[in-house]
PDB file of N, CA and C in Angstrom:
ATOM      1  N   UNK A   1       0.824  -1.194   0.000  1.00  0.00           N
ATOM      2  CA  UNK A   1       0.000   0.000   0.000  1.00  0.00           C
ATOM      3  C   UNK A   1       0.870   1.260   0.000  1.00  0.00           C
ATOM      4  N   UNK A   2       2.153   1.056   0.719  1.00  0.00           N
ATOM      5  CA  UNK A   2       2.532   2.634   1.311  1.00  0.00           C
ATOM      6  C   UNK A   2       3.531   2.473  -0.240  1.00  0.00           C
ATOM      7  N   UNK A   3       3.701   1.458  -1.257  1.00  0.00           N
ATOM      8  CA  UNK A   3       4.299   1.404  -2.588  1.00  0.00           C
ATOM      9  C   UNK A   3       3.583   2.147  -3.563  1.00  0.00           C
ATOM     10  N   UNK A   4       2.349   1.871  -3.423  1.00  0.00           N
ATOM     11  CA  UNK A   4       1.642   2.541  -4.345  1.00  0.00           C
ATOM     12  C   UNK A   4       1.248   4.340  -3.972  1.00  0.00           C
ATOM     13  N   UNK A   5       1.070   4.602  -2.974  1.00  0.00           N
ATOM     14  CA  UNK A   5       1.297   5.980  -2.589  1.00  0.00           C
ATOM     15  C   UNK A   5       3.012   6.714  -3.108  1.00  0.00           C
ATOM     16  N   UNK A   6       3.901   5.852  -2.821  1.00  0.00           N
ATOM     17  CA  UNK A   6       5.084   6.469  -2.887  1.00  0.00           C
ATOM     18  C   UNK A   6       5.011   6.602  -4.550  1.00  0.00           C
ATOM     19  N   UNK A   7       4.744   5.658  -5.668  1.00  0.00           N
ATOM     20  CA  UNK A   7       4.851   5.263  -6.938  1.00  0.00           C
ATOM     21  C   UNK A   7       4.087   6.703  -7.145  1.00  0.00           C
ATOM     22  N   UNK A   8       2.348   6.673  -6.967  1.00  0.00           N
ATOM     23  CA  UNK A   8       1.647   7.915  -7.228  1.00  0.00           C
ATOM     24  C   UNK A   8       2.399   9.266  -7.478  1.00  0.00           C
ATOM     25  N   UNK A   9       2.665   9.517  -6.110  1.00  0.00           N
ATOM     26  CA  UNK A   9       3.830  10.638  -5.490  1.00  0.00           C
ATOM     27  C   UNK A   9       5.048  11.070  -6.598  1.00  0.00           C
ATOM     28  N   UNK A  10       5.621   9.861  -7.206  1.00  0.00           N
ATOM     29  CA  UNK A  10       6.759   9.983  -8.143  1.00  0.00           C
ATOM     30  C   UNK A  10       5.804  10.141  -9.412  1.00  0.00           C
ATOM     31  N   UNK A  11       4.772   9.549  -9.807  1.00  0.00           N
ATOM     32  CA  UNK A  11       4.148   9.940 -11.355  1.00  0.00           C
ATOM     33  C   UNK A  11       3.628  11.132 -11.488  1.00  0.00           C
ATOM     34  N   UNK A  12       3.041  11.759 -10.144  1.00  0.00           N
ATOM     35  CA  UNK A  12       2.317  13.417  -9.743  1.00  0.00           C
ATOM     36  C   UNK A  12       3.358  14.439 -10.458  1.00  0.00           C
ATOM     37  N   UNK A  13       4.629  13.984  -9.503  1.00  0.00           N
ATOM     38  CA  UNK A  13       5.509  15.075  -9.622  1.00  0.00           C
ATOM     39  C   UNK A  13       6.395  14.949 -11.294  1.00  0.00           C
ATOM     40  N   UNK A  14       6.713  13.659 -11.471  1.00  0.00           N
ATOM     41  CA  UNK A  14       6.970  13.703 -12.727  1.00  0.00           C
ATOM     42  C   UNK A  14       6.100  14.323 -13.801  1.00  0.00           C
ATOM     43  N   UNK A  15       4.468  14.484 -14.277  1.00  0.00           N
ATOM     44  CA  UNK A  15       4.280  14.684 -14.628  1.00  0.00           C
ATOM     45  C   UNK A  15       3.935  16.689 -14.946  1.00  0.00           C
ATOM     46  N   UNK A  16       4.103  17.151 -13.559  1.00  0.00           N
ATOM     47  CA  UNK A  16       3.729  18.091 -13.220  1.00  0.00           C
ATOM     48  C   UNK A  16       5.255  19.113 -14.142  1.00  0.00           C
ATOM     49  N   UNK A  17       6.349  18.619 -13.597  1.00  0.00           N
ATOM     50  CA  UNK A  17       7.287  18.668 -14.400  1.00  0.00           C
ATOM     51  C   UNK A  17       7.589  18.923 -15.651  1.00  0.00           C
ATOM     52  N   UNK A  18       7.125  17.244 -16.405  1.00  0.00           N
ATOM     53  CA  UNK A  18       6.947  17.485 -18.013  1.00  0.00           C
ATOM     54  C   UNK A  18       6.097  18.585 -18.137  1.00  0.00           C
ATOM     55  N   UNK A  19       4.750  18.967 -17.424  1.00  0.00           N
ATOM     56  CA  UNK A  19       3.936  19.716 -18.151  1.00  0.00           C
ATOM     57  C   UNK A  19       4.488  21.287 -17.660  1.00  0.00           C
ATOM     58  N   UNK A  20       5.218  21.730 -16.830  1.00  0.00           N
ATOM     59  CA  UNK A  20       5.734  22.720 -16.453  1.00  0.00           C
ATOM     60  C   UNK A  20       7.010  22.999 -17.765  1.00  0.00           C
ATOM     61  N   UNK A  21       7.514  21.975 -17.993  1.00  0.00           N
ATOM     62  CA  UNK A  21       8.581  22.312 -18.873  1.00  0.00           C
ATOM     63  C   UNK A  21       7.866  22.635 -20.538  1.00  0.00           C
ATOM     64  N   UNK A  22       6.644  21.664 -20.752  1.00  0.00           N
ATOM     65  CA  UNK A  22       6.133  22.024 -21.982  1.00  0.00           C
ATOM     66  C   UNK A  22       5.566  23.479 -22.054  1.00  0.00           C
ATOM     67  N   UNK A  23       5.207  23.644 -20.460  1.00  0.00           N
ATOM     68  CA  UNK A  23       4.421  25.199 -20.818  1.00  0.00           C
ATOM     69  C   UNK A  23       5.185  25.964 -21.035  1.00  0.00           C
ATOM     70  N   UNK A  24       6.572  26.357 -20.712  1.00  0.00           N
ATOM     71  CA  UNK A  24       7.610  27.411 -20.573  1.00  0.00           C
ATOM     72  C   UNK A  24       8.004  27.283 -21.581  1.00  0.00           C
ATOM     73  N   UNK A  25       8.278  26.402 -22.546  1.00  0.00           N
ATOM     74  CA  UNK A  25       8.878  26.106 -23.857  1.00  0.00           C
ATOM     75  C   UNK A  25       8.029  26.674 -24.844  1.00  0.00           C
ATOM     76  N   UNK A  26       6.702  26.383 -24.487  1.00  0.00           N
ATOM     77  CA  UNK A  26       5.840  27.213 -25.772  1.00  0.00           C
ATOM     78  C   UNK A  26       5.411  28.683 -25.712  1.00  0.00           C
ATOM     79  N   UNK A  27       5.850  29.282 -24.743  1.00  0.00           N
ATOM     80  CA  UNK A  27       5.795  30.577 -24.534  1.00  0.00           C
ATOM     81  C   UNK A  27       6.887  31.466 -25.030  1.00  0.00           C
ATOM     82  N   UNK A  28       7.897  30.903 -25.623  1.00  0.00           N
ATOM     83  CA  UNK A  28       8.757  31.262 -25.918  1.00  0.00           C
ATOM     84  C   UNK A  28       9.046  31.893 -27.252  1.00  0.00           C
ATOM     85  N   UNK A  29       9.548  32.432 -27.193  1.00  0.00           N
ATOM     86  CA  UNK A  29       9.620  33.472 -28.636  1.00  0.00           C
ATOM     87  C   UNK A  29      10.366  32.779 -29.929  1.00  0.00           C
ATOM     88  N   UNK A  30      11.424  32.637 -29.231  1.00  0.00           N
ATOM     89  CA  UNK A  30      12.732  32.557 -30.351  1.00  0.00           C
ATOM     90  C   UNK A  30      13.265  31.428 -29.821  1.00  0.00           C
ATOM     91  N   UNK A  31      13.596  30.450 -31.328  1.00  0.00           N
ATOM     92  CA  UNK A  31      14.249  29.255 -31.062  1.00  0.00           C
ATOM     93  C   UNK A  31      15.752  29.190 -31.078  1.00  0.00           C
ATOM     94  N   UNK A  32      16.463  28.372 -31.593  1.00  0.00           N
ATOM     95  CA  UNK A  32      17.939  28.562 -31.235  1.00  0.00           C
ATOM     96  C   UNK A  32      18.450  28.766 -32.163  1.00  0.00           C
ATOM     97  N   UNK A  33      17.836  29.574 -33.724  1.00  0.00           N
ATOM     98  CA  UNK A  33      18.429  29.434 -34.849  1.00  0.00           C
ATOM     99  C   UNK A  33      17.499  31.179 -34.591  1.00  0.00           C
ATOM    100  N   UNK A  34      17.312  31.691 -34.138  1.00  0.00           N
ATOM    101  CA  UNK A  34      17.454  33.447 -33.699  1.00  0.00           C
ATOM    102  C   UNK A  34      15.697  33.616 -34.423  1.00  0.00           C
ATOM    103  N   UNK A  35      15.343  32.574 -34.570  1.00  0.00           N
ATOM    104  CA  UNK A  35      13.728  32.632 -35.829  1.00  0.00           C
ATOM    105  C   UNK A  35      13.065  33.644 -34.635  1.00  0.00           C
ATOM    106  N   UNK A  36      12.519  34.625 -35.197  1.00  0.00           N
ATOM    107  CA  UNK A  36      11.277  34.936 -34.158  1.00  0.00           C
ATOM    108  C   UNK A  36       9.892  35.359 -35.055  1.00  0.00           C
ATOM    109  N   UNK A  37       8.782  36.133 -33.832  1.00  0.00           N
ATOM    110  CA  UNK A  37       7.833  36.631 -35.118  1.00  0.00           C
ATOM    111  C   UNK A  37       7.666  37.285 -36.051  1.00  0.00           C
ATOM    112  N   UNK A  38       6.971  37.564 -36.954  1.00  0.00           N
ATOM    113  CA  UNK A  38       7.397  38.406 -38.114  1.00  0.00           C
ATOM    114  C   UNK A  38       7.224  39.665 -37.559  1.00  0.00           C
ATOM    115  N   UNK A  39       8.021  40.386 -37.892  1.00  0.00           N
ATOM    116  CA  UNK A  39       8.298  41.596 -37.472  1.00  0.00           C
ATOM    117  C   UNK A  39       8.734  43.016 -38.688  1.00  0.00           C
ATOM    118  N   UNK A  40       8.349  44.115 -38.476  1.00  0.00           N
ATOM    119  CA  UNK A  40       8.782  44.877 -39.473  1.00  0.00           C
ATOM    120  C   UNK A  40       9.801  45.541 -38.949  1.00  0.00           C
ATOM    121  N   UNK A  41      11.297  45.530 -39.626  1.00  0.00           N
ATOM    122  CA  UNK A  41      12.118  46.612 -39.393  1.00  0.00           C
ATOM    123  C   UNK A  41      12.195  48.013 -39.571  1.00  0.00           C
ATOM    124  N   UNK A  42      13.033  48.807 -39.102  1.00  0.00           N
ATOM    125  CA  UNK A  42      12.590  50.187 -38.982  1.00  0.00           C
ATOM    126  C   UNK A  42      13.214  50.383 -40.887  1.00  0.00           C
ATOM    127  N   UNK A  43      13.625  49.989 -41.478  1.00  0.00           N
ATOM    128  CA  UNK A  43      13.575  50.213 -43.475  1.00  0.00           C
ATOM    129  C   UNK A  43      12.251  49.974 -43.933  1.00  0.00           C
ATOM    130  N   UNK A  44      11.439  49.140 -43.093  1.00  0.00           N
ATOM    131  CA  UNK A  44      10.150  48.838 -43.407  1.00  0.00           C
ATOM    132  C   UNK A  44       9.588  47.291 -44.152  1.00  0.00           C
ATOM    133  N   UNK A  45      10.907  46.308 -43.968  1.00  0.00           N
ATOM    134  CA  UNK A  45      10.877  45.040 -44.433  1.00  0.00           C
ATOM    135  C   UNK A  45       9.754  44.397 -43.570  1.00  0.00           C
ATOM    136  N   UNK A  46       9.468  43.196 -43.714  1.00  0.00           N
ATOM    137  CA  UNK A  46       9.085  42.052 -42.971  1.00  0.00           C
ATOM    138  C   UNK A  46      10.266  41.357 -43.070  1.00  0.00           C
ATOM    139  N   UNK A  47      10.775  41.026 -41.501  1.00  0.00           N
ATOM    140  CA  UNK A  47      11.734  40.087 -41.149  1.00  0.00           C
ATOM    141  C   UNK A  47      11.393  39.204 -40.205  1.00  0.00           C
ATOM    142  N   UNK A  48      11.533  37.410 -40.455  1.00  0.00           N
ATOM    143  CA  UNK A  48      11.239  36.632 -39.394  1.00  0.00           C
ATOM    144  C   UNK A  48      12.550  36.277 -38.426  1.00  0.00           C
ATOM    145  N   UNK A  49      13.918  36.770 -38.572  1.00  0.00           N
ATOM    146  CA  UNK A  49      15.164  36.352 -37.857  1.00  0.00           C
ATOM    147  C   UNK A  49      16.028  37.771 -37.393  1.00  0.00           C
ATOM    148  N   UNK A  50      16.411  37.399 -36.458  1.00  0.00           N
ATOM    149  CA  UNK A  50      17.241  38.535 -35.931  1.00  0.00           C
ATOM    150  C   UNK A  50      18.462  39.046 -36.643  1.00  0.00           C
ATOM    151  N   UNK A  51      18.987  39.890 -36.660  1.00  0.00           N
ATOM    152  CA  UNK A  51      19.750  40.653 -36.705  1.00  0.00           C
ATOM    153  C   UNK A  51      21.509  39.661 -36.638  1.00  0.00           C
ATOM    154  N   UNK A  52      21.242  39.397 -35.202  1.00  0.00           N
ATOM    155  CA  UNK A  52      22.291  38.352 -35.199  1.00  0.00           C
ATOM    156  C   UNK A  52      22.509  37.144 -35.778  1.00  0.00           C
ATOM    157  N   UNK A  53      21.846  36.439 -36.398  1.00  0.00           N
ATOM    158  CA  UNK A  53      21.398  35.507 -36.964  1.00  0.00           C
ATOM    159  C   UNK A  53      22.359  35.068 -37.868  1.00  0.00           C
ATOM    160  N   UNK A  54      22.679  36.297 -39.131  1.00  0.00           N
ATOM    161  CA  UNK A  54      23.862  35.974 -39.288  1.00  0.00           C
ATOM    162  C   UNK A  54      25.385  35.379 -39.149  1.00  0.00           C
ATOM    163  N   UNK A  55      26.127  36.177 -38.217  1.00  0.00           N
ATOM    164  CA  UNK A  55      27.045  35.444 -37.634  1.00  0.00           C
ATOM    165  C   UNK A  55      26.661  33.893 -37.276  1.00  0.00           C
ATOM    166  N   UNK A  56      26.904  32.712 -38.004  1.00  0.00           N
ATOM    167  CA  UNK A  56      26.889  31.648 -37.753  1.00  0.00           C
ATOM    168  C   UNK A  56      28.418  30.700 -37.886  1.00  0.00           C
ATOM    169  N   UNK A  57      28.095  29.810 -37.412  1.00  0.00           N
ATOM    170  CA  UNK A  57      30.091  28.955 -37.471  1.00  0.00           C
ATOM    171  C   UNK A  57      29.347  27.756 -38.214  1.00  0.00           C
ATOM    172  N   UNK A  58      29.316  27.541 -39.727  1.00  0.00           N
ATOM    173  CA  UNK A  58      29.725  26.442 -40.070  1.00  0.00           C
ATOM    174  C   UNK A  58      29.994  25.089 -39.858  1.00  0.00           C
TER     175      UNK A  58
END
């Protein structure tokens, strides 16, 4: 009995976890390749990537 409480206890928190980490991840703007939303620059383009974006290493 006190196995299956402890087991519960570990699937609660594990899951609470995954879903804490999925929420923070999709709130997020910009991925790791600088992508963000479309945006207009001050020339007046539509741009979906930053500025820095450029500088990349091959």
């Amino acid at each position: 009995m006190i196995n299956i409480g402890i087991l519960s206890l570990i699937l609660l928190v594990s899951f609470l976890c995954i879903y804490t980490f999925m929420r923070l991840s999709s709130t997020s703007y910009t991925g790791t390749k600088g992508i963000t939303k479309e945006y207009v620059s001050q020339s007046g383009i539509k741009r979906t990537a930053r500025k820095d974006r450029e500088d990349f290493i091959v």
